[in-house]
N, C-alpha and C. Protein backbone atom coordinates (compact mmCIF):
# COMPACT_ATOMS: atom_id res chain seq x y z
N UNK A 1 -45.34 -7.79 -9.78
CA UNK A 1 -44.52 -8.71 -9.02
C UNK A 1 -43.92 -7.93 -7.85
N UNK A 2 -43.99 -7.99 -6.56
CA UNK A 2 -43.56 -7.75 -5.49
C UNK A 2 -42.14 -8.84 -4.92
N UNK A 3 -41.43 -8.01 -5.04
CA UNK A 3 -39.96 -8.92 -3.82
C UNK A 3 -39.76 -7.60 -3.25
N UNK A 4 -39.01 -8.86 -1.64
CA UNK A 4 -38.75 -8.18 -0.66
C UNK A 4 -37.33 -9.41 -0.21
N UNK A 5 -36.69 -8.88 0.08
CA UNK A 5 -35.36 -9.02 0.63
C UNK A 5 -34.92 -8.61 1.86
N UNK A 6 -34.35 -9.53 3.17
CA UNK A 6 -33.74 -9.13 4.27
C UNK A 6 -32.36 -10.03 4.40
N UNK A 7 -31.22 -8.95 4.55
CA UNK A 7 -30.33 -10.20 5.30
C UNK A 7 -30.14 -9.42 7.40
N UNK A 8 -29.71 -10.55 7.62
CA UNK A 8 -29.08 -10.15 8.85
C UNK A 8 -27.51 -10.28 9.07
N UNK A 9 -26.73 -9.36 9.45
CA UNK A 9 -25.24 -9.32 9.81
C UNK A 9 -24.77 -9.67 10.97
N UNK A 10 -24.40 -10.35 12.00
CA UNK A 10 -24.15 -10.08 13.27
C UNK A 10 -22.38 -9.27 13.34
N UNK A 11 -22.44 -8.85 14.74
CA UNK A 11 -21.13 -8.19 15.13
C UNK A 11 -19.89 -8.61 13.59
N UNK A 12 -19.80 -7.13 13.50
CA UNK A 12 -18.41 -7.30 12.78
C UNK A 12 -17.09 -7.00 12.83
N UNK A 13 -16.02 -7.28 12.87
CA UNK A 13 -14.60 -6.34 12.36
C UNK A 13 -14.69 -5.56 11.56
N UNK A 14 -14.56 -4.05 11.65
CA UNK A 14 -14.36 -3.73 10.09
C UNK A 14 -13.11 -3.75 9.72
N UNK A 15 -11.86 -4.40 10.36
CA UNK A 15 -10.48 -3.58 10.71
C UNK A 15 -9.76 -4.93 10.98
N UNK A 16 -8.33 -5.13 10.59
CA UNK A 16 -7.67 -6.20 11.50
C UNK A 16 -7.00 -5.37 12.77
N UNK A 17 -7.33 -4.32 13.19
CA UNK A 17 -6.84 -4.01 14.77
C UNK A 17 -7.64 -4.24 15.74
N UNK A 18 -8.39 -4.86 15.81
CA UNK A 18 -9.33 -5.42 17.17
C UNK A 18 -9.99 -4.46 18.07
N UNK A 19 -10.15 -3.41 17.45
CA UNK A 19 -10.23 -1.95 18.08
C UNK A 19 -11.96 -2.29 18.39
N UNK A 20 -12.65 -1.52 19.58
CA UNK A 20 -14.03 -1.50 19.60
C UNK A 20 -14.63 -0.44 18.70
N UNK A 21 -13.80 0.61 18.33
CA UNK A 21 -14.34 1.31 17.90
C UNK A 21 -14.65 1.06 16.25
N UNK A 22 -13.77 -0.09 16.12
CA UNK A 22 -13.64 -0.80 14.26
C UNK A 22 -15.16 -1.77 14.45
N UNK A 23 -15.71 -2.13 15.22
CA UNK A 23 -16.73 -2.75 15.42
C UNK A 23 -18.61 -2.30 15.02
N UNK A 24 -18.87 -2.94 14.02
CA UNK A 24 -20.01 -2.47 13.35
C UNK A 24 -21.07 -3.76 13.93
N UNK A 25 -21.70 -3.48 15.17
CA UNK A 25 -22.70 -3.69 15.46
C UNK A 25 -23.54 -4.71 14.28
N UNK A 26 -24.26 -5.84 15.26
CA UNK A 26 -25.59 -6.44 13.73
C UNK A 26 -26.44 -6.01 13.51
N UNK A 27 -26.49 -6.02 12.19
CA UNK A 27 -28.04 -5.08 11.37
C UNK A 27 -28.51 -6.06 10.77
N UNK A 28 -29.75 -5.48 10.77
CA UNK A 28 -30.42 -5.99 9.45
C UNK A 28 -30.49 -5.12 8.54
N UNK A 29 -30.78 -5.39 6.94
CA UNK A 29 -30.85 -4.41 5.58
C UNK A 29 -31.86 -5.02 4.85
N UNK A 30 -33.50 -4.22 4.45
CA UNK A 30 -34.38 -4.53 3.88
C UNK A 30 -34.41 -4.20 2.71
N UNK A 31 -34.55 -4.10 1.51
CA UNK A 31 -34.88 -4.19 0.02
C UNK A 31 -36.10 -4.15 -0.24
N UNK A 32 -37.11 -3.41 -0.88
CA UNK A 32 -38.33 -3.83 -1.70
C UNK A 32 -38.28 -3.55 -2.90
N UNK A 33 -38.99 -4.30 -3.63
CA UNK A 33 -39.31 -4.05 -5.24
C UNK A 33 -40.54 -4.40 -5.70
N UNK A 34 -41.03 -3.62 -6.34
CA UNK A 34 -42.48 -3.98 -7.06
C UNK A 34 -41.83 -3.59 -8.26
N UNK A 35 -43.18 -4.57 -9.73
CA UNK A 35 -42.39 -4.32 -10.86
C UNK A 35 -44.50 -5.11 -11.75
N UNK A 36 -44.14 -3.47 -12.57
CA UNK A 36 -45.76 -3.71 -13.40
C UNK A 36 -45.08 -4.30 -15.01
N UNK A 37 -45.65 -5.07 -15.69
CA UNK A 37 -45.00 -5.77 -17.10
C UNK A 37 -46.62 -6.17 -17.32
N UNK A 38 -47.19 -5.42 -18.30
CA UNK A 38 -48.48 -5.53 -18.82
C UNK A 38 -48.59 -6.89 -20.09
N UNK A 39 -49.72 -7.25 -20.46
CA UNK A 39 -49.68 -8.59 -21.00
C UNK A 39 -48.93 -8.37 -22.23
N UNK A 40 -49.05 -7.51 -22.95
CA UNK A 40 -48.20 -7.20 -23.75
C UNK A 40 -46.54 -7.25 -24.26
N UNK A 41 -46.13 -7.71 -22.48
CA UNK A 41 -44.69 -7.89 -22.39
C UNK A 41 -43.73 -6.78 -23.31
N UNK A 42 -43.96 -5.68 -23.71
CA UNK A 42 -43.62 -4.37 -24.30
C UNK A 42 -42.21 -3.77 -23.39
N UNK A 43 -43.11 -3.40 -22.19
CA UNK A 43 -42.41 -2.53 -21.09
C UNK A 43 -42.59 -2.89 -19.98
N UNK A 44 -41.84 -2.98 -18.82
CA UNK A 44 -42.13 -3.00 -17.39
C UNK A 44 -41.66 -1.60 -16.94
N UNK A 45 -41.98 -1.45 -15.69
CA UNK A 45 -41.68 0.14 -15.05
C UNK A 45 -41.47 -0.88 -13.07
N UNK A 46 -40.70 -0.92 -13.08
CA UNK A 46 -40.29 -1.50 -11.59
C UNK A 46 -40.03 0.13 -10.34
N UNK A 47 -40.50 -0.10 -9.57
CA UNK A 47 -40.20 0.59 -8.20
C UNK A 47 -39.36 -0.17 -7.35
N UNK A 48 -38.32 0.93 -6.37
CA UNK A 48 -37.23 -0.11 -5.71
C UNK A 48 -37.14 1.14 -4.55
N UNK A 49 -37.08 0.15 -3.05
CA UNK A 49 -36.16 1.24 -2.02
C UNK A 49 -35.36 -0.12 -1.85
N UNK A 50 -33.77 0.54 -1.10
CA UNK A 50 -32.75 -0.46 -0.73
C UNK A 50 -32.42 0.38 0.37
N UNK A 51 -32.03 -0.50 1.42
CA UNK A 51 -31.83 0.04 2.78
C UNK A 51 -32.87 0.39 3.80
N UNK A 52 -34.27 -0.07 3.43
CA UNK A 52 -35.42 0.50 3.90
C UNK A 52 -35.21 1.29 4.99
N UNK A 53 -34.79 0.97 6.05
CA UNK A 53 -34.85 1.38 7.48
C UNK A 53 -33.70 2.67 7.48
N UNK A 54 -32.81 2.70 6.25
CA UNK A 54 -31.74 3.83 6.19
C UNK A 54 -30.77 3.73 7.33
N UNK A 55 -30.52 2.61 7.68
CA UNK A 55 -29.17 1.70 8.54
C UNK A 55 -27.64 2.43 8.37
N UNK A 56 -27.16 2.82 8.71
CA UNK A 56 -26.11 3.35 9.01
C UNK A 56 -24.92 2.01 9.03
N UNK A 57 -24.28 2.24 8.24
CA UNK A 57 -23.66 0.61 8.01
C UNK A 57 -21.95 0.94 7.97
N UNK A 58 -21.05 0.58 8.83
CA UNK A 58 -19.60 0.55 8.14
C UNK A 58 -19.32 -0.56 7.58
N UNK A 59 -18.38 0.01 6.58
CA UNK A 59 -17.98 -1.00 5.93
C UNK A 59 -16.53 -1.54 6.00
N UNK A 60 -16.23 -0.59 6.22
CA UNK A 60 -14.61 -0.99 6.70
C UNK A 60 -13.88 0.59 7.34
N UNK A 61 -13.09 0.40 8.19
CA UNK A 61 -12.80 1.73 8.57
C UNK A 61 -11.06 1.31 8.26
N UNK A 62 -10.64 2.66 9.42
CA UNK A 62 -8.86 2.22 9.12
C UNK A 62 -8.12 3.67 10.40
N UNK A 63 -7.13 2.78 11.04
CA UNK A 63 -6.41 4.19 11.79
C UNK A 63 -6.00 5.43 10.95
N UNK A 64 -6.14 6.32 11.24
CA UNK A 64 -5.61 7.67 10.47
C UNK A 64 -3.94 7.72 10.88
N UNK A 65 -3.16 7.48 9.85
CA UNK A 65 -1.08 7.54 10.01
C UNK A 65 -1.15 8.49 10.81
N UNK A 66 -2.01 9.68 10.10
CA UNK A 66 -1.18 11.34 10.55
C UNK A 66 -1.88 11.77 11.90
N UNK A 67 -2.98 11.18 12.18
CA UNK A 67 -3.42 11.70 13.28
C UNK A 67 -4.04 10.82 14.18
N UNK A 68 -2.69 10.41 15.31
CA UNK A 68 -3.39 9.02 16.17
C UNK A 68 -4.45 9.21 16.91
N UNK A 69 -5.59 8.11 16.95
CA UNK A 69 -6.59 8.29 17.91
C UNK A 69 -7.71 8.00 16.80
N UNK A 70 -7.49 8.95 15.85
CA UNK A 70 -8.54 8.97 15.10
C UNK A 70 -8.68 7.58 13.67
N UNK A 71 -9.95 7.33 13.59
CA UNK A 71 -10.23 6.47 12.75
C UNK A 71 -11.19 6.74 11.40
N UNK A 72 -10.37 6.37 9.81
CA UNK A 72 -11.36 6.90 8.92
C UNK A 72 -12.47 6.00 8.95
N UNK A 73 -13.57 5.93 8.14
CA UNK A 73 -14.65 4.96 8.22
C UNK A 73 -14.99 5.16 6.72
N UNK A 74 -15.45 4.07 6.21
CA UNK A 74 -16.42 4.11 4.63
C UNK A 74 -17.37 3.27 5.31
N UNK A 75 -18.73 4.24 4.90
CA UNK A 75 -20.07 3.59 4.93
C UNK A 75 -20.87 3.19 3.53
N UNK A 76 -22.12 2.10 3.54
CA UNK A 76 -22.48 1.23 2.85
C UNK A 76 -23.26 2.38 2.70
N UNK A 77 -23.85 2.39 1.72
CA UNK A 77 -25.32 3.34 0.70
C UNK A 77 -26.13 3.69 1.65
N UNK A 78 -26.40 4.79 1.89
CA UNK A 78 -27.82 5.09 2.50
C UNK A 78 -29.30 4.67 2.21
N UNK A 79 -30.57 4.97 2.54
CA UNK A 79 -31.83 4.49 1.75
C UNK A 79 -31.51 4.71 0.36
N UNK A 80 -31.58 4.25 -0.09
CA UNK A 80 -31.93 4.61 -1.94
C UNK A 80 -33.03 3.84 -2.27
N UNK A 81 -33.57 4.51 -3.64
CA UNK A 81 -35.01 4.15 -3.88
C UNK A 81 -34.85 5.48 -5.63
N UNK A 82 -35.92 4.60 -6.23
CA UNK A 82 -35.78 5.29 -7.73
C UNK A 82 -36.99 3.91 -8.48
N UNK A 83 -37.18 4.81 -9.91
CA UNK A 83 -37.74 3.86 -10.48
C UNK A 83 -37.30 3.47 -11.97
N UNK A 84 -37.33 2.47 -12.47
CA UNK A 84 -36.73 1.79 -13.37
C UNK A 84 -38.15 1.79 -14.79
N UNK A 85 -37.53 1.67 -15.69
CA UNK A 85 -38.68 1.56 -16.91
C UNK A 85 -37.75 0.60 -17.99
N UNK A 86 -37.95 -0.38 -18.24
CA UNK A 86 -37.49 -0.75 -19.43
C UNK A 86 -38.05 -0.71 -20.49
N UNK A 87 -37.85 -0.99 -21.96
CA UNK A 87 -38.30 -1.23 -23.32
C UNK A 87 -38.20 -2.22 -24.04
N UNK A 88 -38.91 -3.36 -24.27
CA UNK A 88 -38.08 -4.09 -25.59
C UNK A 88 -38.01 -3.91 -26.71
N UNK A 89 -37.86 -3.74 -27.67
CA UNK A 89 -38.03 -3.57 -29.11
C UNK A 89 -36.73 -4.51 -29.94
């Protein structure tokens, strides 16, 4: 089974100060997944990347108290990708 996932974001706030620099640009964020489950229905073993393109994403930032000018930032996950195995029994 193959899925694939896109959303699109346009212009954001990350901030209630209206600042340009609080401003996270629109992205897009791709997802894939493949996933093998033999007739047996036993085990599947799924493959996954998230973030395909490795998008640079804020998520919310904030003025720094102690040091004006400057702004902290938290960013969203980088590419990630791994593979999954389940079991039933």
């Amino acid at each position: 089974v193959f899925n694939a996932r896109t959303r699109y974001q346009s212009d954001t706030l990350t901030a209630p100060d209206f600042l340009l620099a609080e401003v996270q640009k629109a992205y897009w964020i791709t997802d894939l997944q493949v996933s093998f489950t033999p007739t047996s229905d036993r085990f599947s073993v799924t493959g996954f990347v998230n973030n395909l393109s490795n998008k640079i994403v804020i998520a919310n930032s904030q003025l720094n108290g102690q040091s004006p000018g400057l702004i902290a930032y938290a960013l969203r996950a980088p590419r990630t990708y791994g593979i999954r195995v389940g079991v039933k029994f």
